[in-house]
Protein backbone atom coordinates (compact mmCIF):
# COMPACT_ATOMS: atom_id res chain seq x y z
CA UNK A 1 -50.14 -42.91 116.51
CA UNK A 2 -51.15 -46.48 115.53
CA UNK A 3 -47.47 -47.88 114.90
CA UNK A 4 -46.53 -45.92 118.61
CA UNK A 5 -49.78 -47.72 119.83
CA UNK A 6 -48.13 -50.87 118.41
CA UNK A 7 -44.79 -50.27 120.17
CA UNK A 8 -46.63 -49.28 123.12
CA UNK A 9 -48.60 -52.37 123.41
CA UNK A 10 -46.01 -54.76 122.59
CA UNK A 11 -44.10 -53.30 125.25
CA UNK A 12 -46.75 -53.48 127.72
CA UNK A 13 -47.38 -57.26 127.06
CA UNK A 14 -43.98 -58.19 127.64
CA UNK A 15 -44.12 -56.46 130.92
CA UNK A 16 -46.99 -58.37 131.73
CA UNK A 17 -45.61 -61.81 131.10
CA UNK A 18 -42.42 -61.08 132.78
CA UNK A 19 -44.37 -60.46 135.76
CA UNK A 20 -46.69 -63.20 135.55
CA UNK A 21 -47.64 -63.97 139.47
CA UNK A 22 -48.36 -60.17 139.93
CA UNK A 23 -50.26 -60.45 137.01
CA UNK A 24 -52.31 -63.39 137.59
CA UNK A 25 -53.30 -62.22 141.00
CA UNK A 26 -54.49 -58.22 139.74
CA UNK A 27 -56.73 -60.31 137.20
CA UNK A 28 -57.91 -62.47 140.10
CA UNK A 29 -58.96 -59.12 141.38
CA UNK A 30 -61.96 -59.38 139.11
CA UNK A 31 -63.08 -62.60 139.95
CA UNK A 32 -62.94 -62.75 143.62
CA UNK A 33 -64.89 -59.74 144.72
CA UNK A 34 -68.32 -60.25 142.38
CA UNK A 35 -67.71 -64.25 143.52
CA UNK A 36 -68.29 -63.04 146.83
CA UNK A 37 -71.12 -60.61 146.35
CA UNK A 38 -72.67 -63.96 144.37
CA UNK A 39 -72.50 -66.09 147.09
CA UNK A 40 -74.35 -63.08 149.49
CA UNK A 41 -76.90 -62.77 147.46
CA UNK A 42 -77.25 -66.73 146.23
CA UNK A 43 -78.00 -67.55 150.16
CA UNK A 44 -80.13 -64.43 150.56
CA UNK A 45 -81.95 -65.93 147.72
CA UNK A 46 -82.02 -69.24 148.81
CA UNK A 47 -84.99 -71.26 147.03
CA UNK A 48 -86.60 -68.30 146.60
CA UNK A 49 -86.03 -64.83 145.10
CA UNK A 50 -85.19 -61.33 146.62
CA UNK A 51 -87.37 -58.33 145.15
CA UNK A 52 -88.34 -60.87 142.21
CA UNK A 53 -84.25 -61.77 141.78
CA UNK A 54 -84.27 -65.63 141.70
CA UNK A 55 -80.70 -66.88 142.55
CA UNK A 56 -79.95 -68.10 138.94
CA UNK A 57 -80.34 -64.45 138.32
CA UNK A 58 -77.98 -63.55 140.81
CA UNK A 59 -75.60 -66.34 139.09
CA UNK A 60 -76.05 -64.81 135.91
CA UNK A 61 -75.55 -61.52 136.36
CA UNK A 62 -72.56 -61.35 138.62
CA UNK A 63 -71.03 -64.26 136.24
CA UNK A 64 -71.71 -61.90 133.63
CA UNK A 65 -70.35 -58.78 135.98
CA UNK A 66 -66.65 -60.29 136.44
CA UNK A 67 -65.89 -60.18 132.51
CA UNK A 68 -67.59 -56.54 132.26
CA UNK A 69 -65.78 -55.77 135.06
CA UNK A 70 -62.43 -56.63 133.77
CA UNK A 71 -62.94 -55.34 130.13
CA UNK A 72 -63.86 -51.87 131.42
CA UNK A 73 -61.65 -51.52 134.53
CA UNK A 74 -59.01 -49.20 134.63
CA UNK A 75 -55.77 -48.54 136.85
CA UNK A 76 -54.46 -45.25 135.50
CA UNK A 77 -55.55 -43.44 138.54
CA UNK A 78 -52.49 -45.24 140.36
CA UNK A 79 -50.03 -45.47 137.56
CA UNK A 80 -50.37 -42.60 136.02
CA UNK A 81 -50.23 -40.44 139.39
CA UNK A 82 -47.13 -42.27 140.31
CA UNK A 83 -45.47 -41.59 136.62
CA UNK A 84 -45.93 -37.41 137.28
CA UNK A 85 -44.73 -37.84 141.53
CA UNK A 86 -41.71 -39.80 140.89
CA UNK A 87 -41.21 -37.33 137.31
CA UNK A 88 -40.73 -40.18 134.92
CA UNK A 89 -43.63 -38.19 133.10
CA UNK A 90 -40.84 -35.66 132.00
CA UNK A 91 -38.95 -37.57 129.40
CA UNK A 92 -42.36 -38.75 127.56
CA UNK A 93 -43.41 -34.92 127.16
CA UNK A 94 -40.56 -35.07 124.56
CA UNK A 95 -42.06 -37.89 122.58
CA UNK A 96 -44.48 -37.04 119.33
CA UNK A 97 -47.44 -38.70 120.82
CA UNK A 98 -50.02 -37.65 123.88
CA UNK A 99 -48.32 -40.02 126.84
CA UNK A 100 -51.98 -41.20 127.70
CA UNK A 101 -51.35 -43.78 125.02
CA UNK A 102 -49.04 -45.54 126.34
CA UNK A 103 -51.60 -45.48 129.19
CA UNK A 104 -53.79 -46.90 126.51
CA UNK A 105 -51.75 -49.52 125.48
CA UNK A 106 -50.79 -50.98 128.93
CA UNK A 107 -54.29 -50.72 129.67
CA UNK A 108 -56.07 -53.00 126.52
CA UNK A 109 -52.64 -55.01 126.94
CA UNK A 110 -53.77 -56.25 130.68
CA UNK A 111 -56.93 -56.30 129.80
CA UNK A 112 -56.24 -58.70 126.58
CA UNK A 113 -53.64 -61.10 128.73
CA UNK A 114 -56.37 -61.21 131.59
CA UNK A 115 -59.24 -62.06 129.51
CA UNK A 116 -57.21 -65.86 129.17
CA UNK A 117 -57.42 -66.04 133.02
CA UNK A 118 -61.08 -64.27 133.50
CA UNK A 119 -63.19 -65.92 130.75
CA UNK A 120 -61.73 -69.60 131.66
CA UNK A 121 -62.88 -69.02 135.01
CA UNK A 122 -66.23 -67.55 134.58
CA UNK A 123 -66.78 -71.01 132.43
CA UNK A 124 -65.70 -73.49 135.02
CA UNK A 125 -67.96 -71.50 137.56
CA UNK A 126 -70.88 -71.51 135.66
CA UNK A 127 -71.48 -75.36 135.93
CA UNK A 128 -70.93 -75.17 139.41
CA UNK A 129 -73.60 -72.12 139.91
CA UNK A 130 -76.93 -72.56 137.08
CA UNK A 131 -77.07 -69.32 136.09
CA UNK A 132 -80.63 -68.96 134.60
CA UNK A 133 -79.88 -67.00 131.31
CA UNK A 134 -83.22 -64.88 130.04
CA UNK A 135 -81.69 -63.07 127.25
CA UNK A 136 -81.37 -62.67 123.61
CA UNK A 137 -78.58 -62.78 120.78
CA UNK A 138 -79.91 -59.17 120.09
CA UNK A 139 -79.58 -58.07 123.64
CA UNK A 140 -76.15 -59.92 124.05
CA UNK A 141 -74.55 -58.05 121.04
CA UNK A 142 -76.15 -54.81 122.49
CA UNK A 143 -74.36 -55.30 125.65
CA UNK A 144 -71.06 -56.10 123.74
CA UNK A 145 -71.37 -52.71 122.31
CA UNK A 146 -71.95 -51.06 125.55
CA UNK A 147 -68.75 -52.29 127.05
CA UNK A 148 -66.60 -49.89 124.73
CA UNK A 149 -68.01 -46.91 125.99
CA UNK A 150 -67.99 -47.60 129.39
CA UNK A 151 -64.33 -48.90 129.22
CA UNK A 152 -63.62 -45.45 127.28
CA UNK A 153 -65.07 -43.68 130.66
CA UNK A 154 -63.20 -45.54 133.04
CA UNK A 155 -60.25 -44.96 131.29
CA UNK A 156 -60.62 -41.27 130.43
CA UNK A 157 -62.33 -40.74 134.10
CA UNK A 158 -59.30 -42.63 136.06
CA UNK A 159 -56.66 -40.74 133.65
CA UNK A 160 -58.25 -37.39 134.66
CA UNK A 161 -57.99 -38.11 138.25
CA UNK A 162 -54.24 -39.41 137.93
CA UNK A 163 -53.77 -35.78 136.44
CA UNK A 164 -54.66 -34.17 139.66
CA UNK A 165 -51.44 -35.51 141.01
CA UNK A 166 -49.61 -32.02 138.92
CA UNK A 167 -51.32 -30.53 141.72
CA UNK A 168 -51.25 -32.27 145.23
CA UNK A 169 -49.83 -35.59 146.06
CA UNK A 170 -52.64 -36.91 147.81
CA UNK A 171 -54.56 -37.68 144.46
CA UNK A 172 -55.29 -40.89 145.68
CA UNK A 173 -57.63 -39.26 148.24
CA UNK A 174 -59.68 -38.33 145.32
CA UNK A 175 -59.32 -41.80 143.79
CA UNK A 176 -60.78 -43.49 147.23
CA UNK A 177 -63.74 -41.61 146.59
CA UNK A 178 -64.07 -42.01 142.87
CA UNK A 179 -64.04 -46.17 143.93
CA UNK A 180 -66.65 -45.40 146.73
CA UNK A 181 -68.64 -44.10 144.19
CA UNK A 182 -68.10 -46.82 141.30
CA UNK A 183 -68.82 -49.38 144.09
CA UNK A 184 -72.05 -48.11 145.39
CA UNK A 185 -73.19 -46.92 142.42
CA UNK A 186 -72.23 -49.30 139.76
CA UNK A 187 -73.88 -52.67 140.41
CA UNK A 188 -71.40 -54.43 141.94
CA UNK A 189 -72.32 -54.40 145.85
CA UNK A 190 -75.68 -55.03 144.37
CA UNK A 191 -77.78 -54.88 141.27
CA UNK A 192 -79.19 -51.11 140.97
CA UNK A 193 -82.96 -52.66 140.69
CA UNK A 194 -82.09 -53.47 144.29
CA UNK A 195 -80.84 -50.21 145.76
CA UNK A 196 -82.87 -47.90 147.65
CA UNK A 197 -84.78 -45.90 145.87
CA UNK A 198 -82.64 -42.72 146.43
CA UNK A 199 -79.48 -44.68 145.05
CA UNK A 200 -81.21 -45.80 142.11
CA UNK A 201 -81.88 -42.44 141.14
CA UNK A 202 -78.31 -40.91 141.78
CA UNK A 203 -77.16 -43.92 139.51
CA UNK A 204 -79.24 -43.01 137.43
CA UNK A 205 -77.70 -39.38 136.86
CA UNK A 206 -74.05 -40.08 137.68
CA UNK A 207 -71.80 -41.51 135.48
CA UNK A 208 -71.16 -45.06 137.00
CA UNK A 209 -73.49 -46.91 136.54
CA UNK A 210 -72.48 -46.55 133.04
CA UNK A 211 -69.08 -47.25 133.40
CA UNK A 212 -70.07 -50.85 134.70
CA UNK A 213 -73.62 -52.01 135.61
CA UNK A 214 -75.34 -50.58 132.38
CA UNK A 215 -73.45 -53.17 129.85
CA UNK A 216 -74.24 -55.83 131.92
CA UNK A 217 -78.03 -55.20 132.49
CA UNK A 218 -78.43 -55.04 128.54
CA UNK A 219 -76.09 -58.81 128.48
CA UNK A 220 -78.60 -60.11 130.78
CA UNK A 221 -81.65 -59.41 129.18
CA UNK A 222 -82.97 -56.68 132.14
CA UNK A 223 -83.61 -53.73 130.25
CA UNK A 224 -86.23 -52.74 127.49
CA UNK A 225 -85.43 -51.08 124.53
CA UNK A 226 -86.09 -47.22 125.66
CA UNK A 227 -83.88 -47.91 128.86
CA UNK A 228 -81.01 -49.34 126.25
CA UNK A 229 -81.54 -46.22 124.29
CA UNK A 230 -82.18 -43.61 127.54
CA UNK A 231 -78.67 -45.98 128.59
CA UNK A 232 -76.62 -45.52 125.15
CA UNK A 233 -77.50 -41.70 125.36
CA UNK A 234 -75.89 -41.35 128.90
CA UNK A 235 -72.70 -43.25 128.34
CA UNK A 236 -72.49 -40.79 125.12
CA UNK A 237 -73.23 -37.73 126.82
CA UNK A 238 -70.74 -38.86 130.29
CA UNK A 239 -68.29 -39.92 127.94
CA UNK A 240 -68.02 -36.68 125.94
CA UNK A 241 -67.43 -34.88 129.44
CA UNK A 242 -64.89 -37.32 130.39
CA UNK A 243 -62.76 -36.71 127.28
CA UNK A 244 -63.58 -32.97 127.64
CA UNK A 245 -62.07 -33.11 131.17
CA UNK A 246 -59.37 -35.34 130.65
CA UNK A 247 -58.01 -32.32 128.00
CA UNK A 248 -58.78 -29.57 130.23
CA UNK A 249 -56.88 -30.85 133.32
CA UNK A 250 -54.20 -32.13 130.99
CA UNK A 251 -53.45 -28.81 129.20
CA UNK A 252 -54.03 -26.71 132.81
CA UNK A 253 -51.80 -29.49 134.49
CA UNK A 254 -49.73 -29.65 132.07
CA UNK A 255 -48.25 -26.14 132.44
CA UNK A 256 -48.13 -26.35 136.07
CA UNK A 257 -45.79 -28.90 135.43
CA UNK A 258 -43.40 -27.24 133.62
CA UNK A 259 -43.91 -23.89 135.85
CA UNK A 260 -42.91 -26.28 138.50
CA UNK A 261 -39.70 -27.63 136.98
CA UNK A 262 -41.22 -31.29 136.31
């Protein structure tokens, strides 16, 4: 698995640089959106602060949002879904390794080229914005930990609602709603000690807000230590029912698939 991993990747990054203008401009994709939400809530903020937010905060946070944002993002739900319409799933079924990692590979292989466009930018911004950091080395290697787990989510999550395309071609139906979801719900419209209270407690419970928003609080210094444990426990206990899910619609799809013809 790790020298098909290998091939995989290698593969993948080749891709990528062959298509560099497509590429630049899906990793621009996490940039431009949190910029924007930043500059809302900066001019909300003004001189002043919004429900105790000052706008370094603001700066901070979403500055802090576009690299979390990129290392845990996840496009299977489009590529994926495509690979099983078109059938170009078919000949990988014959290959000695599960095809979600090449999946895998393409997706730490975008994320690894893009972190050369995303990190550069998030330092020339930060001049230009004062973000007013109120964190610790402890808290910033907490967060850092946090990001694998929710990357493993989005990945696992998006790959198990690619899957539904062995069913129904409109899978990206479902996948509309899944990002309706992740952007209410994960921080990135707005931080989730700024949603109403309803909202804050349904991101509390759902998984998204640990797929996203929950590394980023600990980075940022917003969290005490029984909300980074109450945190780590939900990411472990949504993450074990995204990998369960991922294998029970693979296996059930799966055989539909070859019922089917695929």
């Amino acid at each position: 698995m790790i020298a098909a991993f290998r091939v995989f990747f290698t593969t993948q990054w080749a891709s990528f640089l062959a298509y560099r203008v497509m590429f630049f401009l899906y990793s621009m994709w996490a940039i431009l959106p949190p910029l924007i939400y930043l500059a809302v809530w900066g001019t909300v903020a003004g001189g002043g602060n919004v429900a105790g937010w000052s706008r370094g905060e603001f700066v901070v946070y979403y500055l802090t949002f576009m690299v979390v944002n990129h290392l845990t993002g996840s496009i299977e739900i489009h590529t994926t879904g495509y690979e099983i319409r078109m059938g170009d799933l078919s000949p990988r079924l014959l290959l000695p390794v599960h095809p979600a990692l090449r999946a895998l590979a393409s997706n730490v292989g975008f994320k690894t080229i893009g972190l050369f466009i995303v990190a550069p930018s998030v330092l020339l911004l930060a001049p230009l914005f004062k973000p007013e950091f109120n964190t610790s080395p402890g808290m910033f290697f907490l967060g850092v930990l946090a990001v694998l787990p929710a990357a493993a989510m989005q990945f696992l999550w998006g790959y198990s609602i690619a899957l539904l395309a062995f069913w129904t071609t409109r899978a990206d139906a479902v996948s509309q709603l899944n990002y309706t979801f992740l952007f209410l719900l994960s921080g990135e419209v707005a931080p989730i000690a700024l949603l109403p209270e309803g909202l804050r407690t349904l991101a509390a419970a759902l998984p998204y807000r640990y797929m996203l928003s929950f590394p980023v609080e600990v980075i940022t210094g917003q969290l005490g230590g029984r909300q980074i444990l109450l945190g780590f426990v939900m990411q472990g206990l949504w993450l074990g029912a995204a990998w369960l899910l991922m294998r029970f619609t693979w296996q059930r799809g799966v055989r539909h698939y070859a019922a089917v013809g695929g």
